[in-house]
N, C-alpha and C. Protein backbone atom coordinates (compact mmCIF):
# COMPACT_ATOMS: atom_id res chain seq x y z
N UNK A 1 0.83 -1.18 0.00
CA UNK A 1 0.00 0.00 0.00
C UNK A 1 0.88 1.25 0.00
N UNK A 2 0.74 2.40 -0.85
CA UNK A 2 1.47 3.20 -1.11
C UNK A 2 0.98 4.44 0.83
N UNK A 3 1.94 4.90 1.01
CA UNK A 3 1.82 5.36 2.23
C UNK A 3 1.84 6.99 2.30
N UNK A 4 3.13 7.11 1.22
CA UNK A 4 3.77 8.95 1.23
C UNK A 4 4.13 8.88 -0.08
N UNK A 5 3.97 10.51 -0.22
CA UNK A 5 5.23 10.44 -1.13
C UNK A 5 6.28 10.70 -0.92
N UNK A 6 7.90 10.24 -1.58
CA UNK A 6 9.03 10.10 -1.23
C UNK A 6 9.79 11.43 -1.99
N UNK A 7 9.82 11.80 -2.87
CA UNK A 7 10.05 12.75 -3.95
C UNK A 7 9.34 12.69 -5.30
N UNK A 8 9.33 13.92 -6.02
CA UNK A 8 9.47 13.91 -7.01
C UNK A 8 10.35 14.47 -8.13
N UNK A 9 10.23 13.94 -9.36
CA UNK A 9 11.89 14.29 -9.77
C UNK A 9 11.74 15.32 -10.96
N UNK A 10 12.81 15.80 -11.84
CA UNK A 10 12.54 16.50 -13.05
C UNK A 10 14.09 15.96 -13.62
N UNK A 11 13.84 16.22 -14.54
CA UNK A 11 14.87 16.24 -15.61
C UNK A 11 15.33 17.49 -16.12
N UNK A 12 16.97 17.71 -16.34
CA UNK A 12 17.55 19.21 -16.19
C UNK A 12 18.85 18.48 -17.09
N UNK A 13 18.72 19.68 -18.42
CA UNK A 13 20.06 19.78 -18.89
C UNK A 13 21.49 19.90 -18.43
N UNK A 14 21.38 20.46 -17.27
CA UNK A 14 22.85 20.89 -16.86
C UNK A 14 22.33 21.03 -14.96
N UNK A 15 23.03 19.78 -13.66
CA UNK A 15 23.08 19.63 -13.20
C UNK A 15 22.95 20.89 -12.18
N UNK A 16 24.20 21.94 -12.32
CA UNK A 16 25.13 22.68 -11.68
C UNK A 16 24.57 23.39 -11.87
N UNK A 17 23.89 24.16 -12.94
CA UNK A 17 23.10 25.12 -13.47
C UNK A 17 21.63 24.82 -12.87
N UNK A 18 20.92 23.83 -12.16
CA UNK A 18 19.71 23.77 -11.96
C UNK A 18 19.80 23.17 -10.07
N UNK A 19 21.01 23.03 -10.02
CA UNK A 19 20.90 23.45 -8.33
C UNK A 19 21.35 24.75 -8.38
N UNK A 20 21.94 25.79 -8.67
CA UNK A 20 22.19 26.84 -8.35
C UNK A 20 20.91 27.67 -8.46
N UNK A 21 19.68 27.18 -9.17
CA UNK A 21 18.31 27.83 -9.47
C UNK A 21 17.70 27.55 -8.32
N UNK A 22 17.62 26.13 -8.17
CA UNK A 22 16.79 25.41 -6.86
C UNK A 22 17.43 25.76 -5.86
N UNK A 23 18.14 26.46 -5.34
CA UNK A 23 18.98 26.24 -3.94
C UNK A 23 19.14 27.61 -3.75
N UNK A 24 19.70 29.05 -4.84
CA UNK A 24 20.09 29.99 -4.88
C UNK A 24 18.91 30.99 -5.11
N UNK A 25 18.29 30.77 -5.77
CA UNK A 25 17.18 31.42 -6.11
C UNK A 25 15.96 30.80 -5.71
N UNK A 26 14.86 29.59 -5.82
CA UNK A 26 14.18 29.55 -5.02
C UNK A 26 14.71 28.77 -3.47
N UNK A 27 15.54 29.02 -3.15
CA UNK A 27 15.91 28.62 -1.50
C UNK A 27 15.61 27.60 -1.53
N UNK A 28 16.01 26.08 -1.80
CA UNK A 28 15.86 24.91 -1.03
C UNK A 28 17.22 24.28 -0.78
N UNK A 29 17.24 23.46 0.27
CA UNK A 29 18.52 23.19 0.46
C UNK A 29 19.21 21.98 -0.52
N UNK A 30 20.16 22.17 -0.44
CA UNK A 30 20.59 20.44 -1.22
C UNK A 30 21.37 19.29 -0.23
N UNK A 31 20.78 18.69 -0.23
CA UNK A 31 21.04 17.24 0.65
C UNK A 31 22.23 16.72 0.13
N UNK A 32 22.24 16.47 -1.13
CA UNK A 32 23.29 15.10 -1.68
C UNK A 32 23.33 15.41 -3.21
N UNK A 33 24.07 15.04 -3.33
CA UNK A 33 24.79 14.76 -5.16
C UNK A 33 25.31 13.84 -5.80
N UNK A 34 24.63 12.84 -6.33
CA UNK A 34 25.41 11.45 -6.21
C UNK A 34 24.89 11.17 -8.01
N UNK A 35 25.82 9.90 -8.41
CA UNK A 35 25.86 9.13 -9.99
C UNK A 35 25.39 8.42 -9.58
N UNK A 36 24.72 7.77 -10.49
CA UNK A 36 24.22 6.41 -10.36
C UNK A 36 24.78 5.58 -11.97
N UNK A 37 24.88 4.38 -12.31
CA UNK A 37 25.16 3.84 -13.38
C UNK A 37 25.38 2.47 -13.12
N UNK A 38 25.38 1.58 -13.81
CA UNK A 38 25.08 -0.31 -13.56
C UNK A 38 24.26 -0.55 -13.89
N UNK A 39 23.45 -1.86 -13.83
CA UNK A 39 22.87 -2.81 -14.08
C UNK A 39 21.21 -2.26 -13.36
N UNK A 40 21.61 -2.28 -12.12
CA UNK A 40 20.29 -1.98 -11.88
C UNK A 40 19.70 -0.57 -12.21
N UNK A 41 20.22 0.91 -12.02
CA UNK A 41 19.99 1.85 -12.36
C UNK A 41 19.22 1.60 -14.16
N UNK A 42 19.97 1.03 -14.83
CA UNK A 42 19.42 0.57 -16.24
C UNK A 42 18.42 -0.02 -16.49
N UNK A 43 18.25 -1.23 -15.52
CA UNK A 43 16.96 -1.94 -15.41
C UNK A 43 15.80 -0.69 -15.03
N UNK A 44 15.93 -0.14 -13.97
CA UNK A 44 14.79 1.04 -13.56
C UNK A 44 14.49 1.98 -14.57
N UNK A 45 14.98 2.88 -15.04
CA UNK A 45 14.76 3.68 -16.09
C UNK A 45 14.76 3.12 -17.41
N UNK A 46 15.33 1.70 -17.80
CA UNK A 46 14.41 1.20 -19.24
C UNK A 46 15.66 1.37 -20.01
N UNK A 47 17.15 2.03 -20.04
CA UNK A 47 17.90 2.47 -20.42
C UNK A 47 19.06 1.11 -20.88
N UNK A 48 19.99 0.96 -21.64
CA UNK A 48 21.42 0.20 -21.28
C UNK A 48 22.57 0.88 -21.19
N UNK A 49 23.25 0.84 -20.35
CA UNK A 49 24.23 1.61 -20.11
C UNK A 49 23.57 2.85 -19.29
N UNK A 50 22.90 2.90 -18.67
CA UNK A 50 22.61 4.33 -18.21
C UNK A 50 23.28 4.59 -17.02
N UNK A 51 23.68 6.33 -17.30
CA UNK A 51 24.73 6.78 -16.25
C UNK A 51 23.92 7.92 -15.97
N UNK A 52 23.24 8.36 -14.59
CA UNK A 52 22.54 9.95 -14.22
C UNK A 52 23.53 10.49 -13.42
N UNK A 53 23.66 11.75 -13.02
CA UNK A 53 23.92 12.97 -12.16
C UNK A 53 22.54 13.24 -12.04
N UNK A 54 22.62 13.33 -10.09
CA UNK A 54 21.29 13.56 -9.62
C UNK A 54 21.74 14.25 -8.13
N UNK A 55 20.65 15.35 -8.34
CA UNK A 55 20.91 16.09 -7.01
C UNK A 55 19.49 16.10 -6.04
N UNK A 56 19.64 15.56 -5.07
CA UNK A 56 18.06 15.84 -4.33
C UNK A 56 18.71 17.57 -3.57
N UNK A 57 17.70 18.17 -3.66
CA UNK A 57 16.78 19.24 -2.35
C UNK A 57 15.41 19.62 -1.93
N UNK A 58 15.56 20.35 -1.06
CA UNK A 58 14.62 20.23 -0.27
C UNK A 58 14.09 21.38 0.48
N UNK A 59 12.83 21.44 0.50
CA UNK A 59 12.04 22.42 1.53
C UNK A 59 12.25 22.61 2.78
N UNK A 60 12.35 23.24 3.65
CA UNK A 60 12.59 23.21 5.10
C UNK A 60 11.55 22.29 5.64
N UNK A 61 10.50 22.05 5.09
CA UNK A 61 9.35 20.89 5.58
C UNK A 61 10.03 19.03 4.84
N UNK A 62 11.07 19.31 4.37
CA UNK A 62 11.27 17.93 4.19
C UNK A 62 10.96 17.46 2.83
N UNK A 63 10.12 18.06 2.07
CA UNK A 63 9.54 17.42 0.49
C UNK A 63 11.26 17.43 -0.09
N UNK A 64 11.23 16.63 -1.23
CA UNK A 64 12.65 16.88 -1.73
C UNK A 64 11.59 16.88 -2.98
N UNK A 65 12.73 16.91 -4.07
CA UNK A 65 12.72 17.19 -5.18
C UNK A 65 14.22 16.66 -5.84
N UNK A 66 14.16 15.96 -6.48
CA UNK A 66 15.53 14.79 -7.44
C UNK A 66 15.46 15.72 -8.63
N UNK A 67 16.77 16.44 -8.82
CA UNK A 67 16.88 17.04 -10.25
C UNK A 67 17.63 15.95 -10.74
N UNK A 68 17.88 15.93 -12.00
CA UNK A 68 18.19 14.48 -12.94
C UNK A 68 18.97 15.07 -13.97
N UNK A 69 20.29 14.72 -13.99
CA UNK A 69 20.79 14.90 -15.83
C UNK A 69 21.52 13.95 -16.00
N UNK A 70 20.71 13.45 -17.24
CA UNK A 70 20.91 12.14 -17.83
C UNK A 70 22.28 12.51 -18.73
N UNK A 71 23.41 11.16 -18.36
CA UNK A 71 24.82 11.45 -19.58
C UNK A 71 24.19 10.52 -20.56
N UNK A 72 23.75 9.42 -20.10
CA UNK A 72 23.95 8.02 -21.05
C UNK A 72 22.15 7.68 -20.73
N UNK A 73 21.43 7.56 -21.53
CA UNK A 73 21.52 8.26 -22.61
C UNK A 73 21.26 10.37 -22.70
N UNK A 74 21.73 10.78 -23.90
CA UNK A 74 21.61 12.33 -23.43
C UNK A 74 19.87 12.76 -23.16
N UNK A 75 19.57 13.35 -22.44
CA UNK A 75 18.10 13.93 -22.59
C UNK A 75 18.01 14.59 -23.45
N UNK A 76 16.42 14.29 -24.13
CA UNK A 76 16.45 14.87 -25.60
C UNK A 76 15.21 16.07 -25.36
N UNK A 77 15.14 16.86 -26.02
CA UNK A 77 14.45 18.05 -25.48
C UNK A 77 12.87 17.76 -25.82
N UNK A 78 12.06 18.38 -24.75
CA UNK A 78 10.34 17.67 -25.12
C UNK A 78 9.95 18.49 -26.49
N UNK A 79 9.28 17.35 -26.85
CA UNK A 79 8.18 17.46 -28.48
C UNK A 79 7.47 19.62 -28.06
N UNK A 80 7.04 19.00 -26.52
CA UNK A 80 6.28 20.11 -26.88
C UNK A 80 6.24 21.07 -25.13
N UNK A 81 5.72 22.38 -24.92
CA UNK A 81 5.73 22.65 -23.47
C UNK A 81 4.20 23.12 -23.23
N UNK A 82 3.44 22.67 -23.76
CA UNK A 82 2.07 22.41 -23.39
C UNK A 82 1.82 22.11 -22.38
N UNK A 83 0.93 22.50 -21.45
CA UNK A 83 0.65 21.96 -20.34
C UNK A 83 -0.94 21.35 -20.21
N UNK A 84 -1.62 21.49 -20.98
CA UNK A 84 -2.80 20.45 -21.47
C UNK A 84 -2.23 19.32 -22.27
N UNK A 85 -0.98 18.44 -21.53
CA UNK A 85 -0.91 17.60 -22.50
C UNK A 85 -0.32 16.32 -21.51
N UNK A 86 -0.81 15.12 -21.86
CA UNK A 86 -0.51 13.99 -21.15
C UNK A 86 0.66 14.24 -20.88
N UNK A 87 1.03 13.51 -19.58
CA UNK A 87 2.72 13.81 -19.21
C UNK A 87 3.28 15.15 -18.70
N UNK A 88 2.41 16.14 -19.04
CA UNK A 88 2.60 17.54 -18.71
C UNK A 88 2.86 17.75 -17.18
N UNK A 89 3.31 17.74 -15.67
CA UNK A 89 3.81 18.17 -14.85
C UNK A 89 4.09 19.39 -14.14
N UNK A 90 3.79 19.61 -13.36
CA UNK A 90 4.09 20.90 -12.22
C UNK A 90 4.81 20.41 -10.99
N UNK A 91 5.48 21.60 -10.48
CA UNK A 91 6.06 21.62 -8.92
C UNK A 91 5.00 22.52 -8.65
N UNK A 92 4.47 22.57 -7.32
CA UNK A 92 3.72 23.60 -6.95
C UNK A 92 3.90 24.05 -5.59
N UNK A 93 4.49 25.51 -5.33
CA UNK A 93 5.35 26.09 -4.21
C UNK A 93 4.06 26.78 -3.46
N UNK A 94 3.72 26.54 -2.29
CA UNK A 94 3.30 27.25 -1.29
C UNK A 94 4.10 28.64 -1.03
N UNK A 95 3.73 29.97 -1.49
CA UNK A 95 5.01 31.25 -0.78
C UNK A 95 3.86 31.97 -0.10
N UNK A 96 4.56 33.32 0.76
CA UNK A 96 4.04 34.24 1.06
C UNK A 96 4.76 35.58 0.34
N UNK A 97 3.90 36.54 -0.09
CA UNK A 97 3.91 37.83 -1.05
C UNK A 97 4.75 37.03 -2.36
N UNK A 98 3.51 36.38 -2.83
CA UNK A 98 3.35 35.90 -4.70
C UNK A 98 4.05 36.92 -5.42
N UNK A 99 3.83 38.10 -5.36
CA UNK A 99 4.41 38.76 -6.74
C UNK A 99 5.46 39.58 -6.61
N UNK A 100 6.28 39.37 -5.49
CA UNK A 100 7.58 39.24 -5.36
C UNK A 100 8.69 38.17 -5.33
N UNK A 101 7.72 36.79 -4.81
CA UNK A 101 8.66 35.25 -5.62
C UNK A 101 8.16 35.61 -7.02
N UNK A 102 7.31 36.04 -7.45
CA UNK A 102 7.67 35.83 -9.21
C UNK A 102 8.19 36.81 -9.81
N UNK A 103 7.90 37.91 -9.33
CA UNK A 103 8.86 38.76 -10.06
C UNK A 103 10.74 38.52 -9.73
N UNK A 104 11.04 37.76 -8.44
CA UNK A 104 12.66 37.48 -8.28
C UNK A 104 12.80 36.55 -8.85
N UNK A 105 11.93 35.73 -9.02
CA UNK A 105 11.87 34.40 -9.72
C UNK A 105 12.18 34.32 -11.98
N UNK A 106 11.64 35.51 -11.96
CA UNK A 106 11.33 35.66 -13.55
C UNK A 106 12.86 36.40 -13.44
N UNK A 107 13.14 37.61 -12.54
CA UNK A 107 14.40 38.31 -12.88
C UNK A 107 15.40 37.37 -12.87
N UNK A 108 15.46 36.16 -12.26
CA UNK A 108 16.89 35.12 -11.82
C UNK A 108 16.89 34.00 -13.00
N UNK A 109 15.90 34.02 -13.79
CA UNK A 109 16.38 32.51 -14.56
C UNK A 109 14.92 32.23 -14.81
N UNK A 110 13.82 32.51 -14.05
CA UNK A 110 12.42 32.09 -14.32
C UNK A 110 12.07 32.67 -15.82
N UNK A 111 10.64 31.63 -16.12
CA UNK A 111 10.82 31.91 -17.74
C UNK A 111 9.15 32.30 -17.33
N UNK A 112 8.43 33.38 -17.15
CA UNK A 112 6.76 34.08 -17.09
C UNK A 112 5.93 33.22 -18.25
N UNK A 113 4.65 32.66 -17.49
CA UNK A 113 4.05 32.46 -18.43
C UNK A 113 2.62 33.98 -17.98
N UNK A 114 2.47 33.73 -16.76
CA UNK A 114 1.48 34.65 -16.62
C UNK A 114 1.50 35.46 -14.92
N UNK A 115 1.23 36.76 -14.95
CA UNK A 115 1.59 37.00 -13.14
C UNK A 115 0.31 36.90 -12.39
N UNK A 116 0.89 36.60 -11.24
CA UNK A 116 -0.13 36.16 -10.23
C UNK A 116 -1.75 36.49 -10.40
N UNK A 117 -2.68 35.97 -10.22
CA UNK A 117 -3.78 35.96 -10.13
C UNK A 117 -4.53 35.53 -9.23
N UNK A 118 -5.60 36.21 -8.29
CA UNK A 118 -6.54 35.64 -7.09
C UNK A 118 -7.43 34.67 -8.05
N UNK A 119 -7.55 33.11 -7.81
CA UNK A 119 -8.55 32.53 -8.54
C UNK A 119 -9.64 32.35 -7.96
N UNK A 120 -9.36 32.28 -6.65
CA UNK A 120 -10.89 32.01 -5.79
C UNK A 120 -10.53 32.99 -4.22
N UNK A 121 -11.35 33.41 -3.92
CA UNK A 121 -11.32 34.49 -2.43
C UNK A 121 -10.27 33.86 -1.76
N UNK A 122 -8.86 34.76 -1.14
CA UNK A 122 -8.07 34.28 -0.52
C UNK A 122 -6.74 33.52 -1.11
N UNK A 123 -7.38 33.02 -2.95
CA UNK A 123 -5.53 32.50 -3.29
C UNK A 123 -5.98 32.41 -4.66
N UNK A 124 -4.17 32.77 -4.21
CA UNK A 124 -3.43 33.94 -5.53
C UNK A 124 -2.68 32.66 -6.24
N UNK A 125 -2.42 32.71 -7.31
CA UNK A 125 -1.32 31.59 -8.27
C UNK A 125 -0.81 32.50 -9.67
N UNK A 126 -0.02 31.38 -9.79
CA UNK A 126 0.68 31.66 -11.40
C UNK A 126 1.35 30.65 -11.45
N UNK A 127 1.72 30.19 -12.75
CA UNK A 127 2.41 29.22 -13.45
C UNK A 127 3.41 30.14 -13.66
N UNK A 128 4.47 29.71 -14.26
CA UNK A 128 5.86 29.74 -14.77
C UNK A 128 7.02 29.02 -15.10
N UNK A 129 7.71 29.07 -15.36
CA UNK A 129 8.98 27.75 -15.45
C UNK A 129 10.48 28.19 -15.35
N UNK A 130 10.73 26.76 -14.90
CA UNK A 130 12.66 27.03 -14.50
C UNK A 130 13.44 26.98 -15.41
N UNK A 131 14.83 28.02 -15.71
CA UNK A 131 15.38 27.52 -16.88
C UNK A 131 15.03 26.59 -18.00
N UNK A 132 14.76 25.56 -17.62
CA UNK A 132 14.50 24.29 -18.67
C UNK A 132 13.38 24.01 -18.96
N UNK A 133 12.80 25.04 -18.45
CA UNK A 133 11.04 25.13 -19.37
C UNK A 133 10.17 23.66 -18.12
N UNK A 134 10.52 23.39 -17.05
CA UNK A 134 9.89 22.70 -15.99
C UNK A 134 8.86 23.55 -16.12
N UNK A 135 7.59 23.23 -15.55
CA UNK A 135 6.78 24.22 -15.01
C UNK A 135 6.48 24.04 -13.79
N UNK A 136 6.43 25.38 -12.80
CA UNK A 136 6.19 25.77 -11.53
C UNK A 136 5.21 26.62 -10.96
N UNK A 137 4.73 25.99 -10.40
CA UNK A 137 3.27 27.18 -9.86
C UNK A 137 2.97 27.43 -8.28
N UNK A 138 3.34 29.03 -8.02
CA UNK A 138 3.14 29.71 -7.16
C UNK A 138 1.76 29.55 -6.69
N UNK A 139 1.91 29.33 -5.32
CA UNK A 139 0.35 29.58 -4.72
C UNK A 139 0.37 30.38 -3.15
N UNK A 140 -0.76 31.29 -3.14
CA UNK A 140 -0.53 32.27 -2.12
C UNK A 140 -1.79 32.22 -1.18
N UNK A 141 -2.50 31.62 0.44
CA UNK A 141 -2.98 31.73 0.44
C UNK A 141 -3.45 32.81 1.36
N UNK A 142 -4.14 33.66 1.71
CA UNK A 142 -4.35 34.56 2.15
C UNK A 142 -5.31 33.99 3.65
């Protein structure tokens, strides 16, 4: 029986470049930095030969988040960044004063899709994305 969740992960062109986003700019800490590559890592992801660089961090509440850059095989860039589309994905950040994480957020590396908006009495959101076109959505509740 599934109990928690443990993390969730993303996939990132450039390792070094996407903890310095996650850690430096939206503040989470980084735990660990570790390769993985062998037999079993290959078996899990479907891959042969597969070699990752993977960094977990984390919220001061404990959620982590596994950034991922694949050597073997290279990550190939998505078909599309639709977010009405199977497979499509969000991180979604709890902050307080929304349109100052997005506006530091868009000035540091964030890519705007739209600024904050009250959707229902009391909370505020916006979508946006990290360097690598992830998408991330601010939520504010009042």
């Amino acid at each position: 029986m599934i109990t928690d969740i443990n993390h969730c992960g993303i996939v990132v062109p450039n390792l070094s470049i996407a903890i310095k986003f996650y850690t430096e700019i939206i503040g989470l800490e980084l735990i660990e930095i570790r390769e993985r590559d062998g037999a079993g890592i290959s078996q899990v992801l479907g891959y042969k030969d597969t070699k990752i660089k993977v960094a977990d961090v984390s919220t001061s509440a404990g959620q982590v988040i596994e950034l991922i850059e694949y050597i073997n095989p290279t990550a190939k860039s998505a078909q599309s960044i639709e977010r009405a589309e199977l497979t499509a994905s969000h991180i979604a950040f709890n902050v307080t004063n929304i349109q100052d994480c997005y506006d530091f957020l868009v000035k540091n590396g964030g890519i705007s899709l739209n600024p904050p908006i009250e959707i229902t009495k009391g909370k505020t959101v916006c979508y946006l994305q990290d360097p690598f076109e992830n998408w991330l959505e601010l939520i504010e509740m009042s």
